[in-house]
Protein backbone atom coordinates (compact mmCIF):
# COMPACT_ATOMS: atom_id res chain seq x y z
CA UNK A 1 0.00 0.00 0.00
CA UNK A 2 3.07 2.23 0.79
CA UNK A 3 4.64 1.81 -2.96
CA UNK A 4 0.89 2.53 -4.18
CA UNK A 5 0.63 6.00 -2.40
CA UNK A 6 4.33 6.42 -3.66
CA UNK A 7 3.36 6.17 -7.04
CA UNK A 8 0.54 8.23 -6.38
CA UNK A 9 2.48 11.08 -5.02
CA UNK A 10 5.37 10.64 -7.89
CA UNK A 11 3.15 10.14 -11.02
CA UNK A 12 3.58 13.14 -13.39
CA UNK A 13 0.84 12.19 -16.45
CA UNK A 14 3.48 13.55 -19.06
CA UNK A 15 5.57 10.70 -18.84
CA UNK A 16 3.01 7.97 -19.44
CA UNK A 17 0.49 5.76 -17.75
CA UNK A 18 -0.45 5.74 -13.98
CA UNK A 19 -0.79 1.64 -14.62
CA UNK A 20 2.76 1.03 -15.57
CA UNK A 21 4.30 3.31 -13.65
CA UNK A 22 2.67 2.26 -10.14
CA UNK A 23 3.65 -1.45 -11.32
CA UNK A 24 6.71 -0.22 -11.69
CA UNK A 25 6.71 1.35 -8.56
CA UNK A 26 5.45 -1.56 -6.10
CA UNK A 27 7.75 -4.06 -8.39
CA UNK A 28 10.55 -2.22 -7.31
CA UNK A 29 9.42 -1.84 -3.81
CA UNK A 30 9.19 -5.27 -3.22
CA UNK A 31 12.64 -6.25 -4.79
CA UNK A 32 14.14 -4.04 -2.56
CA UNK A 33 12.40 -5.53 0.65
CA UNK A 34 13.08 -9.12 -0.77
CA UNK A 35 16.91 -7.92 -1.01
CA UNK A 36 16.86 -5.84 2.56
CA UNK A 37 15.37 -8.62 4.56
CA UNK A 38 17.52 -11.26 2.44
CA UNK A 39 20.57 -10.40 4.55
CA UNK A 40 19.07 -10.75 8.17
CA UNK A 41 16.95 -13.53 6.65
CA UNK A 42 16.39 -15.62 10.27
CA UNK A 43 12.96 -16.91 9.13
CA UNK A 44 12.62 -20.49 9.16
CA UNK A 45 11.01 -21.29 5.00
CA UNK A 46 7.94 -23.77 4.92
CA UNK A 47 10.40 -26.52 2.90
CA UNK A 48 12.04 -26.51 6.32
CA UNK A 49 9.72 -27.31 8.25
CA UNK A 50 8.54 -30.93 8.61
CA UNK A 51 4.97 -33.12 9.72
CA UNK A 52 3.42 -36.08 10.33
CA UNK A 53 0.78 -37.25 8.59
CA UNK A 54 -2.34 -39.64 9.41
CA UNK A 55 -0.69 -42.43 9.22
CA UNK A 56 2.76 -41.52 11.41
CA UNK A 57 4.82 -40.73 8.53
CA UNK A 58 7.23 -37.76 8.57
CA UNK A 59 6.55 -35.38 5.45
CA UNK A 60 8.52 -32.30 4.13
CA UNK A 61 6.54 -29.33 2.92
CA UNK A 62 7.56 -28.84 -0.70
CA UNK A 63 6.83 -25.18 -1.31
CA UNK A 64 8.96 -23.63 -4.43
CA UNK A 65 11.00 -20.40 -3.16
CA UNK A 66 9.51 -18.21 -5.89
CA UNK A 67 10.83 -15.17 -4.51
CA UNK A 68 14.38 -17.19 -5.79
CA UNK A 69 13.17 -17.32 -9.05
CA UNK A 70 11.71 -13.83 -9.98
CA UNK A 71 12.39 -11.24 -7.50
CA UNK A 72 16.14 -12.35 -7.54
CA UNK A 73 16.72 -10.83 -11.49
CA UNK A 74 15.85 -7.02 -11.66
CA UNK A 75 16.93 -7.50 -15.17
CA UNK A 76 13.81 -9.64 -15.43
CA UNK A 77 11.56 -7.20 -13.52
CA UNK A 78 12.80 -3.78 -16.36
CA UNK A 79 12.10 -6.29 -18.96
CA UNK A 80 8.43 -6.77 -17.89
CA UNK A 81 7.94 -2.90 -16.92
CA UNK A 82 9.60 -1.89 -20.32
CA UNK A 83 7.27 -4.19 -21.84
CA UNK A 84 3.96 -2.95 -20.14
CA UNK A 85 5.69 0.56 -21.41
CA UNK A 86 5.67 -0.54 -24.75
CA UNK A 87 1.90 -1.65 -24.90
CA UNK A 88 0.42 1.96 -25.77
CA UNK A 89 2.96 2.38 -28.39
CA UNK A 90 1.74 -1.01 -29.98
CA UNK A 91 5.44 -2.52 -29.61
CA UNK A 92 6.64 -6.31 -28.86
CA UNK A 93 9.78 -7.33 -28.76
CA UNK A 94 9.44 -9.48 -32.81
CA UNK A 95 8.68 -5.86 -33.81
CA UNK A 96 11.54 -4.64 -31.99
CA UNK A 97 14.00 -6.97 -33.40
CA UNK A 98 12.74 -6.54 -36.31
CA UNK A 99 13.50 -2.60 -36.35
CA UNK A 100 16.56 -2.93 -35.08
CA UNK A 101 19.90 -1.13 -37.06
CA UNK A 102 21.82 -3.07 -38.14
CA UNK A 103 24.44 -1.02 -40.31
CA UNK A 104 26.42 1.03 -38.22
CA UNK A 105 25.68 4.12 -40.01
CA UNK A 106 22.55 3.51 -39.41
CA UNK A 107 22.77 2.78 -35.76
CA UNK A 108 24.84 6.33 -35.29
CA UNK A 109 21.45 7.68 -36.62
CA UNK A 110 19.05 5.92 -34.84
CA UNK A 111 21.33 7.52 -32.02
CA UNK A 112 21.32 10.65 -33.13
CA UNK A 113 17.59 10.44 -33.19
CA UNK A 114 16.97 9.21 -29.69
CA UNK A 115 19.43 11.65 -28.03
CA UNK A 116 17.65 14.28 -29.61
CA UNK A 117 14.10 13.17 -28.75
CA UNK A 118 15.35 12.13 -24.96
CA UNK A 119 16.66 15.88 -24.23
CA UNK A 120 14.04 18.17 -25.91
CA UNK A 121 10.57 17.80 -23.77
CA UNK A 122 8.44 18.94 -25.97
CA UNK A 123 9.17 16.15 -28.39
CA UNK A 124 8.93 13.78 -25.14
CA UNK A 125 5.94 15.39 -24.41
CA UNK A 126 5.00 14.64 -27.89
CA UNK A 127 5.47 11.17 -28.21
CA UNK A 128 4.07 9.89 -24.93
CA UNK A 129 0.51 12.21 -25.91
CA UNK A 130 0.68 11.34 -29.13
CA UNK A 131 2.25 7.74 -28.89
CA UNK A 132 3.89 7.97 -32.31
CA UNK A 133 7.43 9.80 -33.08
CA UNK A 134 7.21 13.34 -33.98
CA UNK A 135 8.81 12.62 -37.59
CA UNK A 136 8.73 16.28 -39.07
CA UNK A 137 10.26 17.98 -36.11
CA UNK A 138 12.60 15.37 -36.17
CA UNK A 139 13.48 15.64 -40.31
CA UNK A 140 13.53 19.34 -39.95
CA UNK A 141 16.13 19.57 -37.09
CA UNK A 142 18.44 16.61 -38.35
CA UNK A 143 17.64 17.02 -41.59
CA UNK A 144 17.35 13.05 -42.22
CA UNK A 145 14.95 10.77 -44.25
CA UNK A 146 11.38 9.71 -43.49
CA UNK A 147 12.20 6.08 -44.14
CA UNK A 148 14.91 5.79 -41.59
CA UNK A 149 11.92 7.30 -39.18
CA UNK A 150 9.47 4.96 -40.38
CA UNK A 151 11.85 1.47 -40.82
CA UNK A 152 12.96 1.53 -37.30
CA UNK A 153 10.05 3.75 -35.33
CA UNK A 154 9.87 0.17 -32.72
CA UNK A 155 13.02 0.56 -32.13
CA UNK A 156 13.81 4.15 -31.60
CA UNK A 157 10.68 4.63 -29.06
CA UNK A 158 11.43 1.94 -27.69
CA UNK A 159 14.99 2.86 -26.73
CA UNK A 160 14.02 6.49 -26.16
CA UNK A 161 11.65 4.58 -23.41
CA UNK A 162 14.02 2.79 -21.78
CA UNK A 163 16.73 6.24 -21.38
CA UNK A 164 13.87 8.51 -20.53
CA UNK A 165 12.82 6.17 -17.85
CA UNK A 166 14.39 4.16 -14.63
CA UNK A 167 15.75 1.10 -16.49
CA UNK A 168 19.15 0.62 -14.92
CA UNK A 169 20.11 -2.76 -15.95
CA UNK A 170 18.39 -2.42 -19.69
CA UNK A 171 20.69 1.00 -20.16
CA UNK A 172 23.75 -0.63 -19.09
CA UNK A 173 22.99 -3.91 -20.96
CA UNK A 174 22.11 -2.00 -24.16
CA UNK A 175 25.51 0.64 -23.37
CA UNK A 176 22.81 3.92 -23.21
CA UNK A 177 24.92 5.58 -20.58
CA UNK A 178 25.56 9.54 -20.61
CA UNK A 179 28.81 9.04 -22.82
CA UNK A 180 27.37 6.67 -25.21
């Protein structure tokens, strides 16, 4: 309930969707309290724990430690808010590899493009109202084609998603730091 009110208090309706972002919110909430209480972790887990059935026989619970399995891989948690993100924008991740450079001329451009897009607000602004790229601002001030615009729009929102936002792990996996 605390993360909820968080993302209450935090949402600003220019960046996107109150749904997302409170997911995102509480996701990350929770992996941090899962990591916290990891260290000083003195509780005793149901698989521990054993009992004795009807007929006198000692049985194990056999409870999976899901917490292990999902909480444990932030990577895994960006990867499902980046692709709730993606839903307005009518995105997948086929499309995306799809629309994916893959000349490095081309991927210089596609760079060009989402630095650009990421530091001027109003074209933010833009693209989260509109959900689609602002292509003729974005012609007129790099003076580039439409088709590079239109061939790889998946991609470039997509990345333009994951550096305007609080994707840690995707930005260092896909090298979007403030040098690159």
């Amino acid at each position: 309930m605390q993360a909820f009110h968080q993302a209450i208090l935090a949402f600003n309706s220019e960046k996107g969707y109150f749904i997302s972002f409170a997911r995102l919110v509480i996701k990350r909430r929770l992996l941090n309290y899962l990591q916290k209480s990891s260290k000083y972790n003195k509780e005793i887990t149901f698989s521990q724990l054993e009992f004795t059935d009807n007929d006198g026989n000692v049985k194990e619970f056999e409870i999976e430690d899901l917490k292990a399995d999902y909480f444990d891989n932030p990577l895994k948690l960006e990867i499902e808010a980046i692709k709730l993100e993606c839903l307005p924008y009518n995105i997948n991740f086929l499309k995306l590899e799809n629309s994916s450079p893959k000349a490095q001329k081309t991927k210089l451009l596609c760079m060009k493009i989402t630095d650009l897009v990421a530091s001027d607000k109003e074209l933010l602004s833009s693209l989260k109202r509109k959900t689609a790229l602002p292509a003729v601002k974005i012609i007129k001030q790099l003076k580039i084609s439409k088709k590079v615009l239109e061939h790889h729009r998946h991609y470039l929102i997509a990345v333009i998603i994951i550096k305007t936002g609080d994707y840690p792990y995707l930005k260092e996996y896909l090298k979007l730091g403030d040098k690159n």
